[in-house]
Protein backbone atom coordinates (compact mmCIF):
# COMPACT_ATOMS: atom_id res chain seq x y z
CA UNK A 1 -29.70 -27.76 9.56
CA UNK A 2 -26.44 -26.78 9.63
CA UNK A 3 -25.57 -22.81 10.41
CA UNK A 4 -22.72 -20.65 11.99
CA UNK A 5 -22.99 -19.01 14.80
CA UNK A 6 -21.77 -16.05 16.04
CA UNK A 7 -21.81 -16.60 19.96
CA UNK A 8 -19.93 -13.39 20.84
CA UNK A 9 -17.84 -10.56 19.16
CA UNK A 10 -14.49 -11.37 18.04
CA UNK A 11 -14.98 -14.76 18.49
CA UNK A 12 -14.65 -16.85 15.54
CA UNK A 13 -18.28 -18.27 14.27
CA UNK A 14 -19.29 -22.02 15.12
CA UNK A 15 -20.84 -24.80 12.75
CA UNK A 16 -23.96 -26.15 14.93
CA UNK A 17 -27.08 -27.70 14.55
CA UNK A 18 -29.83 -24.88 14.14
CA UNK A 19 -33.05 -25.49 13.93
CA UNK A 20 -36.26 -23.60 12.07
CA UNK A 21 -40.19 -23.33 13.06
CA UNK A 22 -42.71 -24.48 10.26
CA UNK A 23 -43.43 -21.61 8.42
CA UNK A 24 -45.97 -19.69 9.56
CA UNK A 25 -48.55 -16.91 7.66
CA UNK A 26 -46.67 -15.00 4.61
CA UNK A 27 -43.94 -16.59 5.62
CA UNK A 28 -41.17 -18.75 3.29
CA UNK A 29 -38.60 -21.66 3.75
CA UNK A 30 -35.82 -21.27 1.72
CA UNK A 31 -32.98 -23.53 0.55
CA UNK A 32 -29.74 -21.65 0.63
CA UNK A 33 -27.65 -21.78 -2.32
CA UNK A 34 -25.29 -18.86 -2.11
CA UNK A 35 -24.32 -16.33 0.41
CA UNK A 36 -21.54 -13.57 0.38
CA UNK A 37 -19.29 -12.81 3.06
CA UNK A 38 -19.92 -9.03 2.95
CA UNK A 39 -18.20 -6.39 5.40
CA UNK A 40 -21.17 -5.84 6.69
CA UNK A 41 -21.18 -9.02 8.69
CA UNK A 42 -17.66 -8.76 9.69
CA UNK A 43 -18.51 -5.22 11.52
CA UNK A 44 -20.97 -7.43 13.70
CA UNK A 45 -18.26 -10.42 14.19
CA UNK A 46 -15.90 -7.13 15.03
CA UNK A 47 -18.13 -5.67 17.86
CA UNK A 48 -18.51 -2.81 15.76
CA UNK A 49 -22.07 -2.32 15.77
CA UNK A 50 -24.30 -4.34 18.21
CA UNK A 51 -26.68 -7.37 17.90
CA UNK A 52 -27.59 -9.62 19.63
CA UNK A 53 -25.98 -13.60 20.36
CA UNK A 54 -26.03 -15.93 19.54
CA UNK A 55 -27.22 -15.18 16.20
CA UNK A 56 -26.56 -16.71 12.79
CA UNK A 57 -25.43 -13.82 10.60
CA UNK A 58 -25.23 -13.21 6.52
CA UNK A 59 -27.84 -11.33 3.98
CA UNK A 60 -26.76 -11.13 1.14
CA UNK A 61 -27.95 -14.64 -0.74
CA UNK A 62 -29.73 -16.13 -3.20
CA UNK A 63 -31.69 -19.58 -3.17
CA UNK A 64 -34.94 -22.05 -3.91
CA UNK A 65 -37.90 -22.08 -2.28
CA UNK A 66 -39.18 -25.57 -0.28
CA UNK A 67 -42.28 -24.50 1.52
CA UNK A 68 -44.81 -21.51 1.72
CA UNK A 69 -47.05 -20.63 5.03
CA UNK A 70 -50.80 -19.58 4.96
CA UNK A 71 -51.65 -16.26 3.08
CA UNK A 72 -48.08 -16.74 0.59
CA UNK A 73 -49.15 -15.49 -3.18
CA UNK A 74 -45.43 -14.03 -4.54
CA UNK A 75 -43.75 -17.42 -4.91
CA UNK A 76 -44.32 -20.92 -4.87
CA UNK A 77 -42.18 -24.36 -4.26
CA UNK A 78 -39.47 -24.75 -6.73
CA UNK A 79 -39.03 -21.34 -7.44
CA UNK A 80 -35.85 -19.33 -7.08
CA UNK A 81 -35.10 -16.15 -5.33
CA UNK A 82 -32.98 -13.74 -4.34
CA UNK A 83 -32.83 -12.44 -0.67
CA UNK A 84 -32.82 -8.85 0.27
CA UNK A 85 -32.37 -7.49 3.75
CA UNK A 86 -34.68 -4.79 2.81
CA UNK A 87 -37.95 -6.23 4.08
CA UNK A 88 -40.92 -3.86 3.88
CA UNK A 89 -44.50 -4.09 4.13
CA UNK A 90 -46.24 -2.06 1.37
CA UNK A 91 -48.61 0.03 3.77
CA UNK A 92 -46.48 1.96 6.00
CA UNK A 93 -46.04 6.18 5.10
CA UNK A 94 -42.45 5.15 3.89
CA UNK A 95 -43.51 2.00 1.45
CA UNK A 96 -46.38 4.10 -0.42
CA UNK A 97 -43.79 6.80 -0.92
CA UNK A 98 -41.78 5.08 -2.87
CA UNK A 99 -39.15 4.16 0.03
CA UNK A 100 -39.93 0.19 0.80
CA UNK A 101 -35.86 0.47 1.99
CA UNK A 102 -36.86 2.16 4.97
CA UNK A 103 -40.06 0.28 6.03
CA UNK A 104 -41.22 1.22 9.11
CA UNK A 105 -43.42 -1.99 9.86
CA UNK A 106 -41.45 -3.91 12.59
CA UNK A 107 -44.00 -6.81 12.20
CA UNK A 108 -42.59 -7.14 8.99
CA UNK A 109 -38.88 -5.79 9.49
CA UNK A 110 -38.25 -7.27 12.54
CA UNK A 111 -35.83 -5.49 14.97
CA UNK A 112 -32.79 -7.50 16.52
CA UNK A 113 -33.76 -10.01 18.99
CA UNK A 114 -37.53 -9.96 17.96
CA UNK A 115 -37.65 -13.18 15.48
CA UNK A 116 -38.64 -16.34 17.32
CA UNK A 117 -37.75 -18.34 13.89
CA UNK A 118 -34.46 -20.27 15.22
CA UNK A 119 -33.06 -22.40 18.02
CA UNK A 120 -30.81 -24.12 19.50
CA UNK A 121 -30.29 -27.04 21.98
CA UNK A 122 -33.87 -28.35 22.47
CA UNK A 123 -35.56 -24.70 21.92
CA UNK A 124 -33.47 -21.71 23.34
CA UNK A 125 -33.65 -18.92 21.18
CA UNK A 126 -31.31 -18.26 18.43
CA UNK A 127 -31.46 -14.61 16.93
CA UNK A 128 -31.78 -13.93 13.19
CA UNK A 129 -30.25 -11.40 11.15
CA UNK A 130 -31.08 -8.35 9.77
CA UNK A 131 -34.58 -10.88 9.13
CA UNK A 132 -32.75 -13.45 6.65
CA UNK A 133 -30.04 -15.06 8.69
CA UNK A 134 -28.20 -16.65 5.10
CA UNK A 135 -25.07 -18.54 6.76
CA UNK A 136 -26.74 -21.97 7.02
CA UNK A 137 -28.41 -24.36 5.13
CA UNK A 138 -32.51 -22.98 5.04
CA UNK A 139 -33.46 -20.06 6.09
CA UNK A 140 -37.28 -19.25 7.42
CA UNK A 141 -38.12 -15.46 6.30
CA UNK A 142 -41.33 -13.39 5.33
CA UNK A 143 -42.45 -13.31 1.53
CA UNK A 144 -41.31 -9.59 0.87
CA UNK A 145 -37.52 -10.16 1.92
CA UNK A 146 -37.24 -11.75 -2.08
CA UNK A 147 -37.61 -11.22 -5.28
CA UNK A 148 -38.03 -14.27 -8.15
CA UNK A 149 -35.87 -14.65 -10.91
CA UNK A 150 -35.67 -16.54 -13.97
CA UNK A 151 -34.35 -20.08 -13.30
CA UNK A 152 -31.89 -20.11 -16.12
CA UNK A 153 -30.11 -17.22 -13.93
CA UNK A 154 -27.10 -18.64 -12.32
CA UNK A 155 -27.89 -18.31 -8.70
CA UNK A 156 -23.87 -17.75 -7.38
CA UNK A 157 -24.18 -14.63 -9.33
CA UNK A 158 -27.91 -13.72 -8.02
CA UNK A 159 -25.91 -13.77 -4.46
CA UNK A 160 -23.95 -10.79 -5.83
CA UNK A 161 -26.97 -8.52 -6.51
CA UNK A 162 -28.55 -9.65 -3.01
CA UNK A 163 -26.66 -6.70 -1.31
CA UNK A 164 -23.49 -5.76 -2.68
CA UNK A 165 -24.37 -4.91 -6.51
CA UNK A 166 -27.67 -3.65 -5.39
CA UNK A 167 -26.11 -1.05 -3.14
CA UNK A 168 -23.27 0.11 -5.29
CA UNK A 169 -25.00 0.42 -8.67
CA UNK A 170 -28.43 2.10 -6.39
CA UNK A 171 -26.44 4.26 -4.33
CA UNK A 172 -25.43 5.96 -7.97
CA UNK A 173 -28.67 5.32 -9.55
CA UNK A 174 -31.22 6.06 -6.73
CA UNK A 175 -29.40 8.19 -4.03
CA UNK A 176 -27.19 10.40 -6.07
CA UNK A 177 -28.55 10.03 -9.18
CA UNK A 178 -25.57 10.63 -11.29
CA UNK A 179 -26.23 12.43 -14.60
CA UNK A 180 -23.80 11.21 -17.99
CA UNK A 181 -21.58 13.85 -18.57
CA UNK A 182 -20.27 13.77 -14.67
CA UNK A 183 -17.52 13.37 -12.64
CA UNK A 184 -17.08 10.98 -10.15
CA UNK A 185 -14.96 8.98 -7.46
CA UNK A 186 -15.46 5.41 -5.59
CA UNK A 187 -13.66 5.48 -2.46
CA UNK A 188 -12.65 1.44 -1.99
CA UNK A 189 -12.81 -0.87 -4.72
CA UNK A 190 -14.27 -4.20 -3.14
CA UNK A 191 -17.78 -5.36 -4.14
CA UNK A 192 -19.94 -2.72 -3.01
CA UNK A 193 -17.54 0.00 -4.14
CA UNK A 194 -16.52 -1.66 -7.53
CA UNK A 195 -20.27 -1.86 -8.31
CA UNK A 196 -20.15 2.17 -7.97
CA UNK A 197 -18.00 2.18 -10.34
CA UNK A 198 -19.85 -0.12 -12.96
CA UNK A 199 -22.60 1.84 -12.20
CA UNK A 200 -21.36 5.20 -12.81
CA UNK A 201 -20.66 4.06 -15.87
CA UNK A 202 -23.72 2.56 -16.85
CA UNK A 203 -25.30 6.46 -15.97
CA UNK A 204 -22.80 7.91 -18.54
CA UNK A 205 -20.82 9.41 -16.04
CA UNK A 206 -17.40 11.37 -18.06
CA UNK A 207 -14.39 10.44 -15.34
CA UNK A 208 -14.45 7.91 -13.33
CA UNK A 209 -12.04 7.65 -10.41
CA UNK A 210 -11.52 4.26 -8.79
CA UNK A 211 -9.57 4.75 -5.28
CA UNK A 212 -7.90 1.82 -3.40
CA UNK A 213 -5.01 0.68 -2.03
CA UNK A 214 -4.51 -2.76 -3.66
CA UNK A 215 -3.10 -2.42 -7.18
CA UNK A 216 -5.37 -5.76 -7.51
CA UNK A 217 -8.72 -4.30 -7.50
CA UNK A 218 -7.66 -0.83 -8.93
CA UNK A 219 -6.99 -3.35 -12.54
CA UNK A 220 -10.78 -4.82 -11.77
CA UNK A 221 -11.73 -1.42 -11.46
CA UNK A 222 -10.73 -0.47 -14.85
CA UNK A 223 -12.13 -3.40 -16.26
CA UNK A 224 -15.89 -2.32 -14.70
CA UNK A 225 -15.25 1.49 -16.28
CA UNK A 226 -12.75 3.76 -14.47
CA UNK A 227 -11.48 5.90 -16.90
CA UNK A 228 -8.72 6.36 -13.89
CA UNK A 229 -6.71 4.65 -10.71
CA UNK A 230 -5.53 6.14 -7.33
CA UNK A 231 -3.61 3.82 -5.27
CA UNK A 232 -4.10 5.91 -1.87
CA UNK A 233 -1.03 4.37 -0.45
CA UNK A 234 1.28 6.43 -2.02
CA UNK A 235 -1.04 9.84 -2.56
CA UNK A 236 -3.52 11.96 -0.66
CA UNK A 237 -6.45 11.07 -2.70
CA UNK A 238 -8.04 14.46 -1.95
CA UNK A 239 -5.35 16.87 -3.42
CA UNK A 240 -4.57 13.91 -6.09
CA UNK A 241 -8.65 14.32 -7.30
CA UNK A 242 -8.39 17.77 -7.16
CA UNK A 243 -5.19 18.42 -9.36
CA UNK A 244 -6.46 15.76 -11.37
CA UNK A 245 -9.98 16.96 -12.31
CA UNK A 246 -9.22 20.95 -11.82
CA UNK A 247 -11.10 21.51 -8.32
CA UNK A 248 -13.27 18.05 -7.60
CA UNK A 249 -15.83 15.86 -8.88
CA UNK A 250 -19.31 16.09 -9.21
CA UNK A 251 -19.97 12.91 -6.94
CA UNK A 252 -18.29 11.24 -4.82
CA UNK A 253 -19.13 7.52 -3.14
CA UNK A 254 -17.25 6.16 -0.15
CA UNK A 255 -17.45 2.56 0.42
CA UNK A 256 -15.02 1.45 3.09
CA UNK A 257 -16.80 2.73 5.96
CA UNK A 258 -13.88 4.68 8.30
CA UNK A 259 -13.97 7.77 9.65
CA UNK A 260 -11.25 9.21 7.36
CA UNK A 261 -12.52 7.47 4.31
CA UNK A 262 -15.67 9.94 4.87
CA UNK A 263 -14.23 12.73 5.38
CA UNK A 264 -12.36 12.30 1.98
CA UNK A 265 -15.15 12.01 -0.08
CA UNK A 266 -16.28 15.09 1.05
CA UNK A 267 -12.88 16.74 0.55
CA UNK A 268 -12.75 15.87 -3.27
CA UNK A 269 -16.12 17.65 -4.01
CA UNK A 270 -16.40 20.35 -6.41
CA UNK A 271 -18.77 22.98 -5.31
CA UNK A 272 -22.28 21.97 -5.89
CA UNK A 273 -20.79 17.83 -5.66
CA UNK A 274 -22.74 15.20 -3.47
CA UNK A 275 -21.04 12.72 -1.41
CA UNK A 276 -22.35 9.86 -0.66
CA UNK A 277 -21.48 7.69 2.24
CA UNK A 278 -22.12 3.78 1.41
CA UNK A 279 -19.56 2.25 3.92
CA UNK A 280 -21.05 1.73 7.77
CA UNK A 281 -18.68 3.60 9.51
CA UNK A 282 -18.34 2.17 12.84
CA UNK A 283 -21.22 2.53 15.35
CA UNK A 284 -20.34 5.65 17.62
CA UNK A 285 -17.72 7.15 15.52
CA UNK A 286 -18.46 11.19 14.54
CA UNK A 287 -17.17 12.79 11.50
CA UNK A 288 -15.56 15.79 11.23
CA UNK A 289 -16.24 18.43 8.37
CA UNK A 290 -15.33 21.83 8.25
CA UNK A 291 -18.56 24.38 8.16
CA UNK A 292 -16.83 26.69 5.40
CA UNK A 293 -17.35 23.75 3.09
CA UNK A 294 -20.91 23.58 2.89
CA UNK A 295 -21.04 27.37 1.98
CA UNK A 296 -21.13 26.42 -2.11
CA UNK A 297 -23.46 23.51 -1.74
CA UNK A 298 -21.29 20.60 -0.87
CA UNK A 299 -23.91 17.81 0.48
CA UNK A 300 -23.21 14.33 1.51
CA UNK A 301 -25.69 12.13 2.23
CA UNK A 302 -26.10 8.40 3.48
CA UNK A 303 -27.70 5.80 2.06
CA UNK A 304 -29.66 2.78 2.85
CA UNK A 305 -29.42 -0.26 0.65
CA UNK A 306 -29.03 1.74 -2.36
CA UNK A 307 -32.25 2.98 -1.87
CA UNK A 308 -33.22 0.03 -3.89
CA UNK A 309 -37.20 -0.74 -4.70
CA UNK A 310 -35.34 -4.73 -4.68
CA UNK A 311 -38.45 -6.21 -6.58
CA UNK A 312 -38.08 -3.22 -9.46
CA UNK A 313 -34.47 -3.38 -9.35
CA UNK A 314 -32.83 -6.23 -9.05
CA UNK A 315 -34.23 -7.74 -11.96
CA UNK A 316 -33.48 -4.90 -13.82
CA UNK A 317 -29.57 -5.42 -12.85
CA UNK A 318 -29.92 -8.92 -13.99
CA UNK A 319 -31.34 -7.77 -17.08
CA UNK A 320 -27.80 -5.45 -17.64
CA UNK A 321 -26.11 -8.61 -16.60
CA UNK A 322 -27.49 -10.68 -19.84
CA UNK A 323 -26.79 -7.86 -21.87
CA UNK A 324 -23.31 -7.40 -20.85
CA UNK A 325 -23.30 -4.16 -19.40
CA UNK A 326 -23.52 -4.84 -15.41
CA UNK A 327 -20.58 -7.17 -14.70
CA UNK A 328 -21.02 -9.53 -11.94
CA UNK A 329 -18.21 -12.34 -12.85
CA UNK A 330 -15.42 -9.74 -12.27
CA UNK A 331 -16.85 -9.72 -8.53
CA UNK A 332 -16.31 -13.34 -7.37
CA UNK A 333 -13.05 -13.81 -5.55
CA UNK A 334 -13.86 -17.57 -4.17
CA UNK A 335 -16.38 -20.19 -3.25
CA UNK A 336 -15.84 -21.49 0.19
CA UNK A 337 -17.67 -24.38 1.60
CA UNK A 338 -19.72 -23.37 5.00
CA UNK A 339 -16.93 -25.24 7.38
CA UNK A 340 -14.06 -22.88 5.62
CA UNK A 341 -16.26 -19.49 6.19
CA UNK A 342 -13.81 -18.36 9.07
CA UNK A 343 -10.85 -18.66 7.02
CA UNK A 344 -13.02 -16.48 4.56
CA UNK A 345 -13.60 -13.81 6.64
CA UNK A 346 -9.92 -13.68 7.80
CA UNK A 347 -9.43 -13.08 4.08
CA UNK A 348 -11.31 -10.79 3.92
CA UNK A 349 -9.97 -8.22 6.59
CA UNK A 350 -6.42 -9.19 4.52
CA UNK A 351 -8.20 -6.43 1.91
CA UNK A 352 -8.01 -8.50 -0.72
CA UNK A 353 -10.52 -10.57 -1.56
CA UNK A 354 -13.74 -8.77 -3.69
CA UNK A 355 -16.37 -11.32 -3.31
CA UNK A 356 -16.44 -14.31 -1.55
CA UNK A 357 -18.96 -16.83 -1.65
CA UNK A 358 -20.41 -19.85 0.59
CA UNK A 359 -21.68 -22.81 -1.57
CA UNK A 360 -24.12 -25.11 0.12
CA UNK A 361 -23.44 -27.47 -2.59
CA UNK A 362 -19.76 -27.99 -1.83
């Protein structure tokens, strides 16, 4: 099959000739229909955080199912899924708590390098991703990294909810839990952070501030349910907030993933506000805060996926989607055939791209 490769950081990614094992007990071969080119993959092709090469990277996809291995009950041949990095087993201490996000079980969630499912060049190893590996043409993973959907779902938009919706719309929902009647402000408007917003919305939330630099995605913004626009070029967000909603808002979510971007989310807090930190800010990089802050119950918090319980939610997001509430079509900048994915991801550091998608049908 046909996958890119990332052989080294800041290198650009290869096509080559990958090749999968049979599948083997609970495990699932899957025929790629869609994946996103998410920032999260371009802090790996950055040498931001670590993994390691070669490797074929992307997560955040949706797709058909070929082939089962031994001991496979969820799905079947024919039917169509959507991927989910968040892999878990169902017996470890943080799976019967209601946290399958942070699964414990690394015979399920496989750390980096541990995956013997791809090679290369007559059998040397090639490493998988974050256990899904969705930039190439099939991808080998256990049962419980998907969820099934109805076919009549269109499956460029069942990408979307694969990571970027999911986390946006669960980081309000599950991790801060936004109450209507709030206030609240999304840090970066591209998928993840633009899916905030929609989300804050769909909790009721009073105010919603979008926050970006790109006039572009401040309009999308509005269109999702900010009831208002920073462009951060031209205005410190944290005093603009402030004078705007008389001292801070009730939540904040920060979805660009710098250093300074964090530290303003938990500058426009009101006292008693939550931020929440959705962005991965760069591997090794501390943020500063000042103590006095946290003396009238400013928190912020990080969170994993959206917290997401993927099986529960995701079809639960699609289920908005029908009913016109959750808007996914807003989200999709492009579809890019596998060959073109570099020039995608140099779009994407450009800023202004939202959601860009490979189609293995192109």
């Amino acid at each position: 099959m046909k996958a890119a490769v990332l052989h080294a950081a800041n290198q650009p990614l290869t096509i080559e000739d990958v090749a999968l094992t049979k599948p083997g007990p609970r495990e699932v071969l899957l025929r790629t229909a869609f994946a996103g080119l998410c920032h999260s993959d371009l802090h790996f092709i950055d040498g931001l955080y670590p993994h390691p090469t070669p490797c074929v990277l992307g997560h955040e996809s949706a797709g058909i199912v070929e082939a089962v291995g031994d001991g496979v009950t969820y799905v079947k041949p024919g039917d169509h899924v959507i991927t989910c990095l968040s892999v878990f087993c169902g017996t470890c201490p943080q799976c019967v708590t209601g946290h399958p996000n942070l699964c414990e079980n690394t015979e399920v969630k496989m750390p980096p390098g541990v995956s013997r499912r791809l090679s290369w060049k007559g059998g040397e190893l090639m490493n998988q991703f974050l256990n899904l590996s969705s930039f190439a043409e099939q991808m080998l993973v256990h049962e419980n990294s998907m969820v099934k959907i109805d076919p009549d779902i269109p499956l460029d938009r069942a990408a979307l909810v694969g990571c970027g919706v999911m986390t946006g719309v669960g980081a309000v929902f599950n991790a801060a839990k936004v109450e209507p009647g709030a206030t609240v402000a999304v840090i970066g408007c591209g998928g993840v952070g633009l899916s905030a917003v929609n989300g804050a919305a769909l909790a009721g939330a009073e105010r919603i501030i979008a926050i970006d630099t790109v006039p572009s995605k401040l309009e999308v913004a509005r269109e999702l349910g900010a009831t208002d626009t920073l462009n951060a070029s031209n205005a410190d967000p944290v005093k603009a907030v402030r004078d705007m909603t008389g001292g801070g808002v009730h939540y904040s979510f920060e979805a660009l993933g710098t250093k300074n971007t964090a530290e303003q989310a938990f500058g426009i807090l009101r006292p008693g506000g939550t931020a929440t930190i959705i962005g991965m800010v760069p591997f090794g990089v501390k943020i500063e805060l000042h103590g006095y802050d946290f003396l009238r119950d400013r928190k912020i918090q990080g969170t994993s996926m959206g917290g997401n319980r993927f099986r529960v939610d995701m079809p639960r997001l699609l289920s908005l989607w029908r009913q016109g509430r959750l808007k996914l079509d807003h989200l999709i900048s492009g579809k890019l055939k596998l060959e073109q994915i570099n020039d995608g991801f140099a779009a994407l550091k450009s800023g202004a791209p939202l959601r860009q998608l490979i189609d293995f049908a192109a």
